[in-house]
C-alpha atoms as a PDB file:
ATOM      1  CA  UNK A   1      49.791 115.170  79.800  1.00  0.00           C
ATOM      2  CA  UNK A   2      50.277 111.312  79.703  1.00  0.00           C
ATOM      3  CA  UNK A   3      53.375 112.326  77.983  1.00  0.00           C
ATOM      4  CA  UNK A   4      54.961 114.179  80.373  1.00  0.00           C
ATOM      5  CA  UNK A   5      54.202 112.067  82.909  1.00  0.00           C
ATOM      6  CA  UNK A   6      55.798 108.973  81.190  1.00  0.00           C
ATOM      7  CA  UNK A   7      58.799 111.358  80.339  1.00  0.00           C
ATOM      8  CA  UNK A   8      59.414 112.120  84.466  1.00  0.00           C
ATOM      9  CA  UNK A   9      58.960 108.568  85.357  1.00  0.00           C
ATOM     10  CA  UNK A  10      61.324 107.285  83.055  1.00  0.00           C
ATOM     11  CA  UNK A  11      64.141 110.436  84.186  1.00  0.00           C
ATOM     12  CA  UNK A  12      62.919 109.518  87.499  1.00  0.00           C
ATOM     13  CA  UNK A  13      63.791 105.778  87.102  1.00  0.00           C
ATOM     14  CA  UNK A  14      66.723 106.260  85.643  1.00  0.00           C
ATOM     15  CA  UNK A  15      67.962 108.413  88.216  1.00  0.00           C
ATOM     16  CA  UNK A  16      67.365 105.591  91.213  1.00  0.00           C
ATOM     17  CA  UNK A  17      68.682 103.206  89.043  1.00  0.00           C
ATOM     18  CA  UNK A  18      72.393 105.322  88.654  1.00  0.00           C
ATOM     19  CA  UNK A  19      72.243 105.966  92.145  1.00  0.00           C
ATOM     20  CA  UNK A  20      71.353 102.547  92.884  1.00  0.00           C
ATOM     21  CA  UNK A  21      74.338 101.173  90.440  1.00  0.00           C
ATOM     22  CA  UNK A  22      77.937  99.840  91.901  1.00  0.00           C
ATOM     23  CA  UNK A  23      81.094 101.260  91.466  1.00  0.00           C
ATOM     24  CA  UNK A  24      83.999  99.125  90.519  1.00  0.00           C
ATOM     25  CA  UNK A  25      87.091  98.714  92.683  1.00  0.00           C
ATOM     26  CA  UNK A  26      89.389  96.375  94.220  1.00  0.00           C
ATOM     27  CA  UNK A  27      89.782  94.291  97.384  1.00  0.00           C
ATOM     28  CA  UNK A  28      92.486  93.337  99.845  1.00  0.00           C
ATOM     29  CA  UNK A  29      92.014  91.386 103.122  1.00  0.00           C
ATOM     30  CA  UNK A  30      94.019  92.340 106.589  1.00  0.00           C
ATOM     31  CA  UNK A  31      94.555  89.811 109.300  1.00  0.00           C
ATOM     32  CA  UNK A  32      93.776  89.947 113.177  1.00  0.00           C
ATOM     33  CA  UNK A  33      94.265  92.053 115.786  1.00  0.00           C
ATOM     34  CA  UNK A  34      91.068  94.603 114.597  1.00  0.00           C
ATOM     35  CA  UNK A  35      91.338  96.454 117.891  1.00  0.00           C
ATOM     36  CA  UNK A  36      92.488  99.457 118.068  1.00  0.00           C
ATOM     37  CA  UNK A  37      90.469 101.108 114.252  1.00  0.00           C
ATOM     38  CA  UNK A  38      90.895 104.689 113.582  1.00  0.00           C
ATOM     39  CA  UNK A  39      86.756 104.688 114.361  1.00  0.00           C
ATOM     40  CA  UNK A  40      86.318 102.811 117.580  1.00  0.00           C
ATOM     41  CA  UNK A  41      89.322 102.567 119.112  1.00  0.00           C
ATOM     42  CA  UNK A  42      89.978  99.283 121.510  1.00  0.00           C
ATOM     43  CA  UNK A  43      86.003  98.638 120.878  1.00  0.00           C
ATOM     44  CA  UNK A  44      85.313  95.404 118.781  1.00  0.00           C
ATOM     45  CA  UNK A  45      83.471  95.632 115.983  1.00  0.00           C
ATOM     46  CA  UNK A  46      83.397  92.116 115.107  1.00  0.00           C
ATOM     47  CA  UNK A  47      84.892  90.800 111.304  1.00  0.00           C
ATOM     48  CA  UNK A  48      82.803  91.882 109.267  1.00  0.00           C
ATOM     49  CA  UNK A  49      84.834  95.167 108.270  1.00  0.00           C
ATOM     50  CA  UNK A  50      87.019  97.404 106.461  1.00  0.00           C
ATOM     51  CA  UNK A  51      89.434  99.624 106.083  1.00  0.00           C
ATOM     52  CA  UNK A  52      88.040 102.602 103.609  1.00  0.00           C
ATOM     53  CA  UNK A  53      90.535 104.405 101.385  1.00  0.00           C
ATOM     54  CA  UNK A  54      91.467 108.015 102.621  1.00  0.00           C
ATOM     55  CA  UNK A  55      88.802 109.876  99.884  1.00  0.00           C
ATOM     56  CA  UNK A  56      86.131 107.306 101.231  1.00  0.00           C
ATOM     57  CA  UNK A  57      87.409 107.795 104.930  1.00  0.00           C
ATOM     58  CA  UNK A  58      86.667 111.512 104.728  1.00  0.00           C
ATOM     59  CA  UNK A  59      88.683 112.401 108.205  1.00  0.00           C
ATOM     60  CA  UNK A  60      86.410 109.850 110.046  1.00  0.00           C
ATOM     61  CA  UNK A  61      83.272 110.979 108.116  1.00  0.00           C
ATOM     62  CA  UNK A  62      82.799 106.995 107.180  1.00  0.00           C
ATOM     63  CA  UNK A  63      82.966 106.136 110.625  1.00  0.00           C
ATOM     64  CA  UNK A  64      80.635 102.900 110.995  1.00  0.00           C
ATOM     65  CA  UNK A  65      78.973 103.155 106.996  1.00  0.00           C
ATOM     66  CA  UNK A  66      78.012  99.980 105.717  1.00  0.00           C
ATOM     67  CA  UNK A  67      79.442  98.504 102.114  1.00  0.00           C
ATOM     68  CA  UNK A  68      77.850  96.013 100.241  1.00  0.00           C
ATOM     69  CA  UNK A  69      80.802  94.284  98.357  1.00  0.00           C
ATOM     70  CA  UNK A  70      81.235  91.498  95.796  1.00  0.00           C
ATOM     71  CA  UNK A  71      83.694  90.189  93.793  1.00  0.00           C
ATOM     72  CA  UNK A  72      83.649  90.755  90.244  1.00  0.00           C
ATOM     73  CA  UNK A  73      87.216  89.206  89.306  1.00  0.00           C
ATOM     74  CA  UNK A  74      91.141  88.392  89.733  1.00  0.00           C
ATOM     75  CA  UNK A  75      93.398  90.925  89.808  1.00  0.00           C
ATOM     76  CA  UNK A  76      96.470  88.722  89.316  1.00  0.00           C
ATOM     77  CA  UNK A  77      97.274  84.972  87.551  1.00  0.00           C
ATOM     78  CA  UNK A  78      97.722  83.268  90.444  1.00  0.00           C
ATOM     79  CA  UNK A  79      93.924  82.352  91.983  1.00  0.00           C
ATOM     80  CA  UNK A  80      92.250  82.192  88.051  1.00  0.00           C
ATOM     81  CA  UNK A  81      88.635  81.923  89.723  1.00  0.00           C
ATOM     82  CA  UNK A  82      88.545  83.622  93.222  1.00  0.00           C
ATOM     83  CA  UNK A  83      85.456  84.333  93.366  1.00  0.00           C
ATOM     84  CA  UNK A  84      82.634  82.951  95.854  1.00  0.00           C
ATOM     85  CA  UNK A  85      79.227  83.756  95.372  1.00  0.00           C
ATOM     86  CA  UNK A  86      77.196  86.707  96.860  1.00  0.00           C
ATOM     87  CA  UNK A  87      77.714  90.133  98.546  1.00  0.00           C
ATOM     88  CA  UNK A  88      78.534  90.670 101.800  1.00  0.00           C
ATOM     89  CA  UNK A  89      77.800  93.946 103.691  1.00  0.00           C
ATOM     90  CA  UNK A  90      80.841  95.435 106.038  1.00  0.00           C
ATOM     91  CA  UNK A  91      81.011  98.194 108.166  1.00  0.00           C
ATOM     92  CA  UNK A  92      84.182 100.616 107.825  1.00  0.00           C
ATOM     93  CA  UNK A  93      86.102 101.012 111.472  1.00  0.00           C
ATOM     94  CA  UNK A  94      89.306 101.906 109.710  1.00  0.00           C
ATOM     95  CA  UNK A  95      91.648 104.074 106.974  1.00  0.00           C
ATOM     96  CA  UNK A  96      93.428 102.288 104.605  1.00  0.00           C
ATOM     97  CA  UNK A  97      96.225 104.663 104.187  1.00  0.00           C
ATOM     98  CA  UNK A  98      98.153 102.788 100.990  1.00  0.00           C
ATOM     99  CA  UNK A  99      94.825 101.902  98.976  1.00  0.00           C
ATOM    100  CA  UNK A 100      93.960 103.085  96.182  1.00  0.00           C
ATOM    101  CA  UNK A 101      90.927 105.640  95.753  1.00  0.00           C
ATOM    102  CA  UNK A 102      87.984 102.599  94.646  1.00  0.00           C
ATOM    103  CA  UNK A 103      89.851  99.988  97.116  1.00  0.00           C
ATOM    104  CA  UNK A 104      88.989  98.738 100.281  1.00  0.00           C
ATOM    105  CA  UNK A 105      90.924  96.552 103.144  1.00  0.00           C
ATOM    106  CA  UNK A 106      88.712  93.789 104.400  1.00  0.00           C
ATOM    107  CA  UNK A 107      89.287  92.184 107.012  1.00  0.00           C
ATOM    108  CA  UNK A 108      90.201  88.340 106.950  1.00  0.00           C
ATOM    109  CA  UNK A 109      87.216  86.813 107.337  1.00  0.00           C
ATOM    110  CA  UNK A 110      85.314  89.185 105.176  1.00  0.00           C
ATOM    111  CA  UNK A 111      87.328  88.471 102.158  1.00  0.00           C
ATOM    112  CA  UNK A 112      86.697  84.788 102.995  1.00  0.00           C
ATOM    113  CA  UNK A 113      83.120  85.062 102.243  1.00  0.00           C
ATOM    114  CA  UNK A 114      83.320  86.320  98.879  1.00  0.00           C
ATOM    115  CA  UNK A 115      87.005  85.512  97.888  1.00  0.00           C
ATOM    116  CA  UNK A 116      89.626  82.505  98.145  1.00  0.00           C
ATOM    117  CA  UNK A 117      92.011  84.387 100.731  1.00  0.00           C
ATOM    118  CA  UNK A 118      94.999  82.571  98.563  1.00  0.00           C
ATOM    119  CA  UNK A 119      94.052  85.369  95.447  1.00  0.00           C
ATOM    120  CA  UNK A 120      95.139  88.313  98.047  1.00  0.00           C
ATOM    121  CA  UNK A 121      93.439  90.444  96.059  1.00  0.00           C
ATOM    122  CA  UNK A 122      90.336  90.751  94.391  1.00  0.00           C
ATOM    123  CA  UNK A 123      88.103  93.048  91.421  1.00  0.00           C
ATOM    124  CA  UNK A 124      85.100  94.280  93.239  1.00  0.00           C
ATOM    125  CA  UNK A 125      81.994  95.735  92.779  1.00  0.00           C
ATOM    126  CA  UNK A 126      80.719  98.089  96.240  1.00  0.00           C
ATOM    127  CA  UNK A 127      78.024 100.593  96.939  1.00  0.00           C
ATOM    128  CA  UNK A 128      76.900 102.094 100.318  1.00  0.00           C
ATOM    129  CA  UNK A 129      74.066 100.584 101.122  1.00  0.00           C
END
């Protein structure tokens, strides 16, 4: 009995701990006006936000979710260490129509707080949180 119950704790652990996990991706950064997002229309949502790819997005379904994102990495030679430290937590307003499936648009300011802006884009971890 101790057994089994050692067994379903550990499947159970492991379980929160996948679900729990980030998924890797990429970051760009977009630059003022916000107003008018896909979500929210001429309502401001403040800066700290993003643009969701379209499989994220979901037709709206995304609408105001919350991201924690942090960057992992360069994607290119010209920032060699881009990377600030911490996660920050944004809330998508917005479709990123030319991203990629795991990449998100943040906005300006955003991308600031984890990223030297000068790197344009970034490796990234996110999850919803």
């Amino acid at each position: 009995m101790a057994i089994e119950r050692i067994i379903i704790f550990a499947l159970i652990a492991t379980s929160l701990v996948y679900l729990a996990s980030a998924v890797p991706g990429s970051a760009s950064f977009y630059t003022p006006p916000y107003v008018p997002s896909s979500c929210y229309g001429f309502q401001d949502q403040g800066v700290m936000i993003a643009a969701a790819p379209a499989g994220i997005f979901n037709n709206r379904a995304a609408c105001g979710r919350r991201y924690s994102i942090r960057c992992t990495g360069r994607t290119n030679l010209g920032v060699l260490q881009p990377c600030r430290n911490g996660a920050i937590t944004v809330r998508v307003v917005d479709l990123c129509p030319g991203c990629a499936a795991n990449q998100f648009d943040l906005s300006q300011e955003a991308f600031a707080m984890i990223a030297d802006p000068n790197a344009g884009r970034i490796l990234i971890d996110y999850n919803q949180v």
